[in-house]
Structures are given as structure tokens and as C-alpha cells.
PDB file of N, CA and C in Angstrom:
ATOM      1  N   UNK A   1     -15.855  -4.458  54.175  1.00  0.00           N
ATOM      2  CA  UNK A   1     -14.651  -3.663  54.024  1.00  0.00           C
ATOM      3  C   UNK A   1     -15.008  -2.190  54.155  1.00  0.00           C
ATOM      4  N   UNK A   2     -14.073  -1.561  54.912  1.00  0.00           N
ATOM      5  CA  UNK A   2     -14.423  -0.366  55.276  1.00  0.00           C
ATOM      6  C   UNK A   2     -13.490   1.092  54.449  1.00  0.00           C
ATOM      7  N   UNK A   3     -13.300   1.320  53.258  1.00  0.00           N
ATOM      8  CA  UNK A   3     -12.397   1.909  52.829  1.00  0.00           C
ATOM      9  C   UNK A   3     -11.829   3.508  53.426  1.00  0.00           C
ATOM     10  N   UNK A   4     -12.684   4.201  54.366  1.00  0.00           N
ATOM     11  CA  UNK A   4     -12.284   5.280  54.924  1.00  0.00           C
ATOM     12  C   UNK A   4     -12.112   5.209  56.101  1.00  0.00           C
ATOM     13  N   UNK A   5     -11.616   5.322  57.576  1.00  0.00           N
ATOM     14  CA  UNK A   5     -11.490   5.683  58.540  1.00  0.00           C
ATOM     15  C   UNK A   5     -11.425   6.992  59.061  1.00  0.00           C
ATOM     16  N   UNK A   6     -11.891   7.221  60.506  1.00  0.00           N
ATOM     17  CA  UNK A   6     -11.740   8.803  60.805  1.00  0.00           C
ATOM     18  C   UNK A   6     -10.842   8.661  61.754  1.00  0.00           C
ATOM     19  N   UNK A   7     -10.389   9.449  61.290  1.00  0.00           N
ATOM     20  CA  UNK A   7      -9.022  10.001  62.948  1.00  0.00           C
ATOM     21  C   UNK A   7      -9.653  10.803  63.662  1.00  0.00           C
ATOM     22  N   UNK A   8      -9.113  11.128  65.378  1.00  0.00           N
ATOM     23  CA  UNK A   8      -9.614  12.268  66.208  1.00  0.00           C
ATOM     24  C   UNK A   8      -9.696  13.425  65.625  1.00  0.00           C
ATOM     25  N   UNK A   9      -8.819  14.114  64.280  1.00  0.00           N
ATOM     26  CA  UNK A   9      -8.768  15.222  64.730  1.00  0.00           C
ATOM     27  C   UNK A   9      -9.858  15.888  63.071  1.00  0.00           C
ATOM     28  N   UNK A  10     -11.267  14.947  62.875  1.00  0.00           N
ATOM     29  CA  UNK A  10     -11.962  14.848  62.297  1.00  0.00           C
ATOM     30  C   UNK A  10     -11.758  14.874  60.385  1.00  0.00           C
ATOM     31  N   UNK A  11     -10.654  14.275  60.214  1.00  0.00           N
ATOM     32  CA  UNK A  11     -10.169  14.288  59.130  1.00  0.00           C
ATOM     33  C   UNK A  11     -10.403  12.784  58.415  1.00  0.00           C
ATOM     34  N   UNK A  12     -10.443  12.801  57.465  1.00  0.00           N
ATOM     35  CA  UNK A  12     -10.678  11.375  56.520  1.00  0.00           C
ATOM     36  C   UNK A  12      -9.464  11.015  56.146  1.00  0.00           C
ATOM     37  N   UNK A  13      -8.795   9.634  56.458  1.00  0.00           N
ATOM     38  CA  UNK A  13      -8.203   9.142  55.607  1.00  0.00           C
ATOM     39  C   UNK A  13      -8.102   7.632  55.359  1.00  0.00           C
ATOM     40  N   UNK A  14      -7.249   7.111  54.299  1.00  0.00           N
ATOM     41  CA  UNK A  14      -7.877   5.680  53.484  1.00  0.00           C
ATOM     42  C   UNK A  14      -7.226   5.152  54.057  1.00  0.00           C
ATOM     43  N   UNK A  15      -7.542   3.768  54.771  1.00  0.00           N
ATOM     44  CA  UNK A  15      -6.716   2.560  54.776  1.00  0.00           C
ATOM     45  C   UNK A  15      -5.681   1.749  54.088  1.00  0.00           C
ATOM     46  N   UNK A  16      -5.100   0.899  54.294  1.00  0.00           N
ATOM     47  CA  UNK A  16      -4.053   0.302  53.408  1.00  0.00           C
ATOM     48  C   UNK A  16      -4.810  -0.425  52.413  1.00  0.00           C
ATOM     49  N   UNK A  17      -5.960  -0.936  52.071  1.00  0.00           N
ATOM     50  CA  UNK A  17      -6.261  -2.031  51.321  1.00  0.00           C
ATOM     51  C   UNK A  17      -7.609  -0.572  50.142  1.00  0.00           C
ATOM     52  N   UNK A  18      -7.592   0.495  50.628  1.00  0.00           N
ATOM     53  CA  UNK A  18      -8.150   0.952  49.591  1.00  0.00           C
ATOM     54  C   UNK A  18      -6.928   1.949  48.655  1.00  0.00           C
ATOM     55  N   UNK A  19      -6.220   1.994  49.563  1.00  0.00           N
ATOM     56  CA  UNK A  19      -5.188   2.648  49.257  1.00  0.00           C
ATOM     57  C   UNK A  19      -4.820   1.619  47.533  1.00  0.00           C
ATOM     58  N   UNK A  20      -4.468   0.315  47.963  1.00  0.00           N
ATOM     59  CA  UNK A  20      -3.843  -0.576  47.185  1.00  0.00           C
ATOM     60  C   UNK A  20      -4.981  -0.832  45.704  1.00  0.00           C
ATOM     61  N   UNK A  21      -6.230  -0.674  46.086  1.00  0.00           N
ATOM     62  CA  UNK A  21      -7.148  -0.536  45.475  1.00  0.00           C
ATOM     63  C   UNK A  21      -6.933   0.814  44.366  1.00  0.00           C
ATOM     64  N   UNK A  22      -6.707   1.522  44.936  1.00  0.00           N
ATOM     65  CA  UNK A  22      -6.919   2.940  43.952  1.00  0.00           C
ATOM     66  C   UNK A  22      -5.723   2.941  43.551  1.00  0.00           C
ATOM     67  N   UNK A  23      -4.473   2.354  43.920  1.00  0.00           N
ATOM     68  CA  UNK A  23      -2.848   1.967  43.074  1.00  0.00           C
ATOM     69  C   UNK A  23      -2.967   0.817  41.757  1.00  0.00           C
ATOM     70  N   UNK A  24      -3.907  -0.241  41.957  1.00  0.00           N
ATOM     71  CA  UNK A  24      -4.266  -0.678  41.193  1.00  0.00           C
ATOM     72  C   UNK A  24      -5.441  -0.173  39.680  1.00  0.00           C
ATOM     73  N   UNK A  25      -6.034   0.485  40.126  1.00  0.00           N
ATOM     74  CA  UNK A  25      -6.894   1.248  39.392  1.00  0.00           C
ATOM     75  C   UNK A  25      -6.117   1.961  38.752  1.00  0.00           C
ATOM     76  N   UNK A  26      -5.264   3.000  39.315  1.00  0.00           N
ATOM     77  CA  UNK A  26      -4.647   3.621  38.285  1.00  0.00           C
ATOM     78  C   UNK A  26      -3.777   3.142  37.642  1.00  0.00           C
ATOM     79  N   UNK A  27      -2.836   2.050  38.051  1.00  0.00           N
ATOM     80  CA  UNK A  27      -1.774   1.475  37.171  1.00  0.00           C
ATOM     81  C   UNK A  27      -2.738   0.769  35.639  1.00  0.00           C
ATOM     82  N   UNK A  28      -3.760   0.056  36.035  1.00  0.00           N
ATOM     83  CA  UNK A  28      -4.542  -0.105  35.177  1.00  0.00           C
ATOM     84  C   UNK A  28      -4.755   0.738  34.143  1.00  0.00           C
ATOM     85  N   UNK A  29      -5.413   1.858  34.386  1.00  0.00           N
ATOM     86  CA  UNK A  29      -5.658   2.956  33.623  1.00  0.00           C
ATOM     87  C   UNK A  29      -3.828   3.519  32.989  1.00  0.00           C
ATOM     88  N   UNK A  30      -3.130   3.244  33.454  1.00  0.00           N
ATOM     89  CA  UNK A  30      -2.174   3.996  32.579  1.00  0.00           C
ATOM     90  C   UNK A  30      -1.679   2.554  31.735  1.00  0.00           C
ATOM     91  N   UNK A  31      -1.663   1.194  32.251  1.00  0.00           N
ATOM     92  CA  UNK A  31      -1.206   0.284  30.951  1.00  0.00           C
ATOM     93  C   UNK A  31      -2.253   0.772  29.920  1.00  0.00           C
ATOM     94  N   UNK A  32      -3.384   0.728  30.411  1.00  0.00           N
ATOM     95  CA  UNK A  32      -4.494   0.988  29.077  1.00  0.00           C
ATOM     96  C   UNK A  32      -4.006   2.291  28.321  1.00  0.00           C
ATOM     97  N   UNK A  33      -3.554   3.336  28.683  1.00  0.00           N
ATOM     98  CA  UNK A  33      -3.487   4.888  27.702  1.00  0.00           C
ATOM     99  C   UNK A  33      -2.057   4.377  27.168  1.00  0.00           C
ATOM    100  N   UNK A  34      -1.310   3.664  27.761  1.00  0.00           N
ATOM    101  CA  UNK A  34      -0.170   3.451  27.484  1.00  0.00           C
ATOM    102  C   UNK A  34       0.211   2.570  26.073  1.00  0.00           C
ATOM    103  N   UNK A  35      -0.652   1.456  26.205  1.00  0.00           N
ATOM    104  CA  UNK A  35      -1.165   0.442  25.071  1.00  0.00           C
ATOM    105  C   UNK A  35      -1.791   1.225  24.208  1.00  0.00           C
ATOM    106  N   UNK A  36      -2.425   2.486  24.117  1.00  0.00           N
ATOM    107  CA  UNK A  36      -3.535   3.262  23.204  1.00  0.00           C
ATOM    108  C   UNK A  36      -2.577   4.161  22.733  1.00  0.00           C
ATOM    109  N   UNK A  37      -1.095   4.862  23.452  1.00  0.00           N
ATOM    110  CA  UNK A  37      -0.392   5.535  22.832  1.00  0.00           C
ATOM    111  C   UNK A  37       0.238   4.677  22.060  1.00  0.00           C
ATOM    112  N   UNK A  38       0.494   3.386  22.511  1.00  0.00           N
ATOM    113  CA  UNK A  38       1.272   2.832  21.142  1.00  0.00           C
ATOM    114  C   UNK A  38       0.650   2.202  19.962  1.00  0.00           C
ATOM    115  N   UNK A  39      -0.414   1.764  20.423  1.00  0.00           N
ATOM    116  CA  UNK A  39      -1.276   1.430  18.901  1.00  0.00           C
ATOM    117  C   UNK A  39      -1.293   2.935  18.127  1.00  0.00           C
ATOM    118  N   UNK A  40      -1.732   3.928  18.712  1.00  0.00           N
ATOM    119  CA  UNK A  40      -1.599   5.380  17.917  1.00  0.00           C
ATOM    120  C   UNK A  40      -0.365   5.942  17.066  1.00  0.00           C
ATOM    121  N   UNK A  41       0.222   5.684  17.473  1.00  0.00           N
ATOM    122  CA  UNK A  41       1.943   5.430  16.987  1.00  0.00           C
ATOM    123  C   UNK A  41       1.793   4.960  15.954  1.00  0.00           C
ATOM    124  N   UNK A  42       2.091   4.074  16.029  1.00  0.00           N
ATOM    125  CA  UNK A  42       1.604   2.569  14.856  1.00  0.00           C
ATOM    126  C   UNK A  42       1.308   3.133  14.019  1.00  0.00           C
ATOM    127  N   UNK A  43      -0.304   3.603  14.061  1.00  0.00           N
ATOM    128  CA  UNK A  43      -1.138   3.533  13.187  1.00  0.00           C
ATOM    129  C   UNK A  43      -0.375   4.632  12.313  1.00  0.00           C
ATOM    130  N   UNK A  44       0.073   5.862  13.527  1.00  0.00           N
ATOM    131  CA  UNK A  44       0.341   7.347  12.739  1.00  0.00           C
ATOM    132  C   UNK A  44       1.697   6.850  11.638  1.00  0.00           C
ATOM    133  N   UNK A  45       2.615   5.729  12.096  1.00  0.00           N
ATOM    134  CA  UNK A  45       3.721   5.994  11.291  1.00  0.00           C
ATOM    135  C   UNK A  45       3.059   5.006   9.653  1.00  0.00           C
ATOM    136  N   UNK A  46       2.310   3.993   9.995  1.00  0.00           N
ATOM    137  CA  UNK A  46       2.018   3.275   8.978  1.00  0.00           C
ATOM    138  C   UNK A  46       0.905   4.140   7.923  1.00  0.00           C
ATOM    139  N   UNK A  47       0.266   5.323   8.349  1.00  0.00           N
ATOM    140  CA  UNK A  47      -0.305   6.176   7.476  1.00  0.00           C
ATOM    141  C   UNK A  47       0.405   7.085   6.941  1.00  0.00           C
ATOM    142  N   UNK A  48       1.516   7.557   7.601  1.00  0.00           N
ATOM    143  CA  UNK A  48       2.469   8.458   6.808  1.00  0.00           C
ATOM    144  C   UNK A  48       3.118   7.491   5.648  1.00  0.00           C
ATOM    145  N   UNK A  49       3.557   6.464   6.116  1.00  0.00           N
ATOM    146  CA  UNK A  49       4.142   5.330   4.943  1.00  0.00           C
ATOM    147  C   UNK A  49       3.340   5.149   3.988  1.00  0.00           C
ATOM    148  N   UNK A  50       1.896   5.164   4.027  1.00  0.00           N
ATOM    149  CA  UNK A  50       1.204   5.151   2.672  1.00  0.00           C
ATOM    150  C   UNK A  50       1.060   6.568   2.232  1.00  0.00           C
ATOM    151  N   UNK A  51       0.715   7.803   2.683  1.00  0.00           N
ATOM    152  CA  UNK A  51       0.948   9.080   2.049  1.00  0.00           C
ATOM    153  C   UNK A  51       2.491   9.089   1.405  1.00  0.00           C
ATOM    154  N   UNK A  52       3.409   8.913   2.056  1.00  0.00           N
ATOM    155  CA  UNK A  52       4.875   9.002   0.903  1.00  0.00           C
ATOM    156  C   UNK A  52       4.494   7.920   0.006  1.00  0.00           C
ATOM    157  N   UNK A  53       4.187   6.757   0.263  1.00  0.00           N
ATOM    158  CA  UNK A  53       3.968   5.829  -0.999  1.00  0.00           C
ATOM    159  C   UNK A  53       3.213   6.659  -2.123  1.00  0.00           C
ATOM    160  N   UNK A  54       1.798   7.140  -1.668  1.00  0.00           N
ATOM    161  CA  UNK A  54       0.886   7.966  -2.616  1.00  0.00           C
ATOM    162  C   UNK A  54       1.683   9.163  -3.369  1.00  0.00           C
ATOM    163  N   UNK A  55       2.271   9.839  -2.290  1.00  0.00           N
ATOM    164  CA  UNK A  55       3.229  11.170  -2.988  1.00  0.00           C
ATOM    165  C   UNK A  55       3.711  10.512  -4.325  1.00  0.00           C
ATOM    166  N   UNK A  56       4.757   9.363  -4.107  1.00  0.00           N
ATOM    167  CA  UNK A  56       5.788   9.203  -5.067  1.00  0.00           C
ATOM    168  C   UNK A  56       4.828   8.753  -6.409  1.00  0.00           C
ATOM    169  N   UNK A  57       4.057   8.066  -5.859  1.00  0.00           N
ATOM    170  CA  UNK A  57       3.611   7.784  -7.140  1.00  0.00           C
ATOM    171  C   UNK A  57       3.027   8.420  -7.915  1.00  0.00           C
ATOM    172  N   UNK A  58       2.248   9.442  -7.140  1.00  0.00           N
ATOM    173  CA  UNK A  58       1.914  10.656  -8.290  1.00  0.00           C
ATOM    174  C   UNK A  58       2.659  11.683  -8.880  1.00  0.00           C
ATOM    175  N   UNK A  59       3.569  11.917  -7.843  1.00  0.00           N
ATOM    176  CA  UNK A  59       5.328  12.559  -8.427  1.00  0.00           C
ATOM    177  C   UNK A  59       5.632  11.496  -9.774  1.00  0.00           C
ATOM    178  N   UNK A  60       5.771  10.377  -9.684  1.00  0.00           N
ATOM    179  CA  UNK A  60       6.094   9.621 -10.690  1.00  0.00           C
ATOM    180  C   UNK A  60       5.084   9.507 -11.827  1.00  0.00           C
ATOM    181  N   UNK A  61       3.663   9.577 -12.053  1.00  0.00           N
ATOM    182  CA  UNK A  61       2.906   9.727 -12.688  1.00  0.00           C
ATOM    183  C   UNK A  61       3.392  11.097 -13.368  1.00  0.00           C
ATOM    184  N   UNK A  62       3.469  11.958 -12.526  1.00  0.00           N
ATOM    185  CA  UNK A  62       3.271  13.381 -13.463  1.00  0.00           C
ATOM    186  C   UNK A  62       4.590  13.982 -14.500  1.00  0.00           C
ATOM    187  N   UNK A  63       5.468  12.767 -13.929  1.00  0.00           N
ATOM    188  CA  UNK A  63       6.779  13.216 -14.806  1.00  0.00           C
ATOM    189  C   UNK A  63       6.531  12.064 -15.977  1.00  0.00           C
ATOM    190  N   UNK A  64       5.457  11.037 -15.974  1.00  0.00           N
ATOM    191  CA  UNK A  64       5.855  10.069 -17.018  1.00  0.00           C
ATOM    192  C   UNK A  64       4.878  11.145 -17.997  1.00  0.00           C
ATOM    193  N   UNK A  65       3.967  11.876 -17.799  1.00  0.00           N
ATOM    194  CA  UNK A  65       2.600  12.334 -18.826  1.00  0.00           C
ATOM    195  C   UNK A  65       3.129  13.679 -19.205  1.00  0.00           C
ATOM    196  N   UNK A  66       4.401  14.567 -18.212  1.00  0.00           N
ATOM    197  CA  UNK A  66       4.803  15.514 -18.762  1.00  0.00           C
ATOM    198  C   UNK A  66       5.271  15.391 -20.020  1.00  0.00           C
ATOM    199  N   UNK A  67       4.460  16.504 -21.251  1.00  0.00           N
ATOM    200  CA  UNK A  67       4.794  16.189 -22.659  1.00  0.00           C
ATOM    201  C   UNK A  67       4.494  15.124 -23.366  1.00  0.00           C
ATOM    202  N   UNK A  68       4.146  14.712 -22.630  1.00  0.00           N
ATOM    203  CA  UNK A  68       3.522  13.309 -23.699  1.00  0.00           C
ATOM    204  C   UNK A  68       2.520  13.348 -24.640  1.00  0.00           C
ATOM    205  N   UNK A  69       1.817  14.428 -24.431  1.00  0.00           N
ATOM    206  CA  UNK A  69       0.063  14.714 -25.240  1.00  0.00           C
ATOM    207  C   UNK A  69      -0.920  14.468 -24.603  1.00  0.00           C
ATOM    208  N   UNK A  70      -0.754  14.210 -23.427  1.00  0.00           N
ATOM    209  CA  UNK A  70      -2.143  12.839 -22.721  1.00  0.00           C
ATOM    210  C   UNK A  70      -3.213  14.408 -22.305  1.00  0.00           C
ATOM    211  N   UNK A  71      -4.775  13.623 -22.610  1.00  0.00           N
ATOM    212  CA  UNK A  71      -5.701  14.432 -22.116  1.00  0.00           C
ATOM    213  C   UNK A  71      -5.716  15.280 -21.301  1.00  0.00           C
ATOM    214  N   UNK A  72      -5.870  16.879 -21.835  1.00  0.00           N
ATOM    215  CA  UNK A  72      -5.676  17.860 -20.355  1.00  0.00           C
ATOM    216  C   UNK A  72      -6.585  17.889 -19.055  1.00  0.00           C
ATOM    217  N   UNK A  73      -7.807  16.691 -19.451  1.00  0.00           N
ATOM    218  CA  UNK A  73      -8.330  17.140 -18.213  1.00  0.00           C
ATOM    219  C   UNK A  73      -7.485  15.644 -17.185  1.00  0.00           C
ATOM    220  N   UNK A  74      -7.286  14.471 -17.742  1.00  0.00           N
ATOM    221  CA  UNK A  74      -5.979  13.576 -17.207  1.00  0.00           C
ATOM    222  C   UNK A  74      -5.288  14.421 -16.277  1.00  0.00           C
ATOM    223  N   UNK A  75      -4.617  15.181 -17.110  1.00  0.00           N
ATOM    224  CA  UNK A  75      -3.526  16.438 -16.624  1.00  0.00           C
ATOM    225  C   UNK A  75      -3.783  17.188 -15.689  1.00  0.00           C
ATOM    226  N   UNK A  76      -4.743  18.015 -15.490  1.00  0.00           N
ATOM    227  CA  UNK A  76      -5.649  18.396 -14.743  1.00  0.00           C
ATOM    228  C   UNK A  76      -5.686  17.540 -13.074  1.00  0.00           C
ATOM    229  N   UNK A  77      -6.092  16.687 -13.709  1.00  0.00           N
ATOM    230  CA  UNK A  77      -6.521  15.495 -12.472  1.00  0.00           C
ATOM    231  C   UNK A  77      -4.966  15.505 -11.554  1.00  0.00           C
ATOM    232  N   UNK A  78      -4.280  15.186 -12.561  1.00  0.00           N
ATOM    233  CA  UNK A  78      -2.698  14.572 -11.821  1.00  0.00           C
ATOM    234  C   UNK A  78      -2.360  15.396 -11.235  1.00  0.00           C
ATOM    235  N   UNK A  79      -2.434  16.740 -11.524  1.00  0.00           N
ATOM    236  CA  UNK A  79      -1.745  18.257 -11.227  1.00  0.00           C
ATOM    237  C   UNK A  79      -2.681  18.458  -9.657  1.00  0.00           C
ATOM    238  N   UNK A  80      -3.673  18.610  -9.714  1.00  0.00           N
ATOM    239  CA  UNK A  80      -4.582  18.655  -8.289  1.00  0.00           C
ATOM    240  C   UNK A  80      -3.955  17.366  -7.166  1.00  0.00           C
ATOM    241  N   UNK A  81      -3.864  16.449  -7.705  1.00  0.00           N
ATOM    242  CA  UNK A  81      -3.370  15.082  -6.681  1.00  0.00           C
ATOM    243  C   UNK A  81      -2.711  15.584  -6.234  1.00  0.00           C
ATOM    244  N   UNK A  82      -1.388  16.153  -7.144  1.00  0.00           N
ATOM    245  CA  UNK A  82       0.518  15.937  -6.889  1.00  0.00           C
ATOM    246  C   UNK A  82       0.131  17.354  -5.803  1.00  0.00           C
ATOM    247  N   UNK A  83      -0.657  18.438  -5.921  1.00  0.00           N
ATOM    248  CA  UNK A  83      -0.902  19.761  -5.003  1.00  0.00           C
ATOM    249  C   UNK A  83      -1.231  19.169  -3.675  1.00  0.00           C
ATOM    250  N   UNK A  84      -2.412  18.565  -4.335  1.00  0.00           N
ATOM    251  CA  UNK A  84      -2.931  18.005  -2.653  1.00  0.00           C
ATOM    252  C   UNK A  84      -2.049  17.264  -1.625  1.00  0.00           C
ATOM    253  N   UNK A  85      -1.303  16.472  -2.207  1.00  0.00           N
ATOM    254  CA  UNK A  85      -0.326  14.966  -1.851  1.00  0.00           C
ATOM    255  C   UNK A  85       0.933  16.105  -1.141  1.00  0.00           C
ATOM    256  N   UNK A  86       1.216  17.317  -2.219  1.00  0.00           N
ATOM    257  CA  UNK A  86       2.622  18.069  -1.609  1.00  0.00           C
ATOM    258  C   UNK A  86       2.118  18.774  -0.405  1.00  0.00           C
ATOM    259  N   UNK A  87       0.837  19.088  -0.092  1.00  0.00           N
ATOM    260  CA  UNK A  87       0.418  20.280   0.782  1.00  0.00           C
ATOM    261  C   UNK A  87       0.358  18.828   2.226  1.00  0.00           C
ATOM    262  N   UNK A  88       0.098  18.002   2.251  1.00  0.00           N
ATOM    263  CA  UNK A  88       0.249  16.964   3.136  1.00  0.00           C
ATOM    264  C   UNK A  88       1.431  16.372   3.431  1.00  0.00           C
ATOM    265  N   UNK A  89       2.545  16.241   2.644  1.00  0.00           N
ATOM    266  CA  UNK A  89       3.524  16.320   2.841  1.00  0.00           C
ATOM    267  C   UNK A  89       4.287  17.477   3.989  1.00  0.00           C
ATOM    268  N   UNK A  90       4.221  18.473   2.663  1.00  0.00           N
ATOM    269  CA  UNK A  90       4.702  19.765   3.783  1.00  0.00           C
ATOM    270  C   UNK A  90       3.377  19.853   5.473  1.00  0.00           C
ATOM    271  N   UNK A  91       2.726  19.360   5.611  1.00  0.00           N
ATOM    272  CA  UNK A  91       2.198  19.441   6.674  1.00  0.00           C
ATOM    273  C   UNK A  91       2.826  18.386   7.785  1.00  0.00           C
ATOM    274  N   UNK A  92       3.117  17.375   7.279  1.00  0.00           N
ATOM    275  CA  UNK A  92       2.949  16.367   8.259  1.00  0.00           C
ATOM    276  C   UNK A  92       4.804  15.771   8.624  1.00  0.00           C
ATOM    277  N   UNK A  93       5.581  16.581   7.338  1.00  0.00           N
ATOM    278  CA  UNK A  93       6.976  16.101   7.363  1.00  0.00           C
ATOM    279  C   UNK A  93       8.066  17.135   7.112  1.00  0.00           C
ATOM    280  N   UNK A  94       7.432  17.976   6.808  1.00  0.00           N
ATOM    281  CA  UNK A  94       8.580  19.176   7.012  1.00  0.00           C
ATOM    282  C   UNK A  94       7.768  20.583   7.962  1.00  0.00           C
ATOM    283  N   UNK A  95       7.029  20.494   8.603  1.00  0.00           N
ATOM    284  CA  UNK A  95       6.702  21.642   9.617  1.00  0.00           C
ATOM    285  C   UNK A  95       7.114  21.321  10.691  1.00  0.00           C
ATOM    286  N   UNK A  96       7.679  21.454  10.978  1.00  0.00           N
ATOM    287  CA  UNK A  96       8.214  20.728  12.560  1.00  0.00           C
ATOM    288  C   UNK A  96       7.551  22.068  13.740  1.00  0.00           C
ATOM    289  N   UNK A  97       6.867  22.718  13.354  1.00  0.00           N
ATOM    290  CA  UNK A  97       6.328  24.041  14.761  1.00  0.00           C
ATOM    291  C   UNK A  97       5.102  23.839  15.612  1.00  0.00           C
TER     292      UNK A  97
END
């Protein structure tokens, strides 16, 4: 199989069967990025679903220990989570820029 031919006017060009060759190759290559954008998807919406899961629950933690007496370094702990958990929040669900 000969995939290039020359014309007279010393120029290269491809035949029909490499042609079909390199149409295949790339359709290939885009089901594959195509299949990789949607597993990425996926993955991105099912990790945001566990960060809001995590949010709430430490939102919900920190209102059950507010006033209660519980250990300040407990307190401490919860207060750093609920910061960290809100600063990921505001990153990933309310910045839209």
C-alpha cells in the first residue's frame, strides 16, 4: 500500500484509502477524549455531591455543639472544618468567573 502519491506539478497528496485511514484515526481519538470528557463529568459532579454532603454535616455539627460546653479544642477543630468546607464551597459553587 502506497499512502502518498505525486502529482506533475511536484506536490504530495494522499490517496483515498489513507485518507480513510487518518478519518478513522481521528474519529477514534475523539470517541476516546469524548468518553474521558464524560467520565470527568461524572466524577466532577459526584465529588461536588460529597463536598455538599461534608459541608452540611459540619454546618450541622457546629450548630448542635454551639453552647453546649463541649471541649474548646473539639470547637476549635469544627470551626477550622466548617472554614475550610465554606472556602470550597464558595470556590467551586458560587464563583462563577
Amino acid at each position: 500500500m502506497e499512502p502518498l502519491k505525486e502529482d506533475s506539478e511536484d506536490t504530495t497528496v494522499l490517496n483515498d484509502e489513507a485518507m480513510r485511514e487518518m478519518a478513522d484515526q481521528l474519529m477514534e481519538k475523539f470517541r476516546d477524549n469524548e468518553y474521558l470528557t464524560e467520565r470527568l463529568m461524572r466524577e466532577n459532579i459526584e465529588l461536588k455531591k460529597c463536598l455538599v454532603t461534608l459541608y452540611g454535616l459540619i454546618r450541622s455539627l457546629d450548630s448542635l455543639i454551639d453552647g453546649s460546653g463541649i471541649d474548646e479544642i473539639i470547637s476549635n477543630f469544627i470551626d477550622v472544618a466548617r472554614g475550610i468546607a465554606s472556602e470550597y464551597m464558595n470556590e467551586h459553587f458560587f464563583d462563577n468567573d
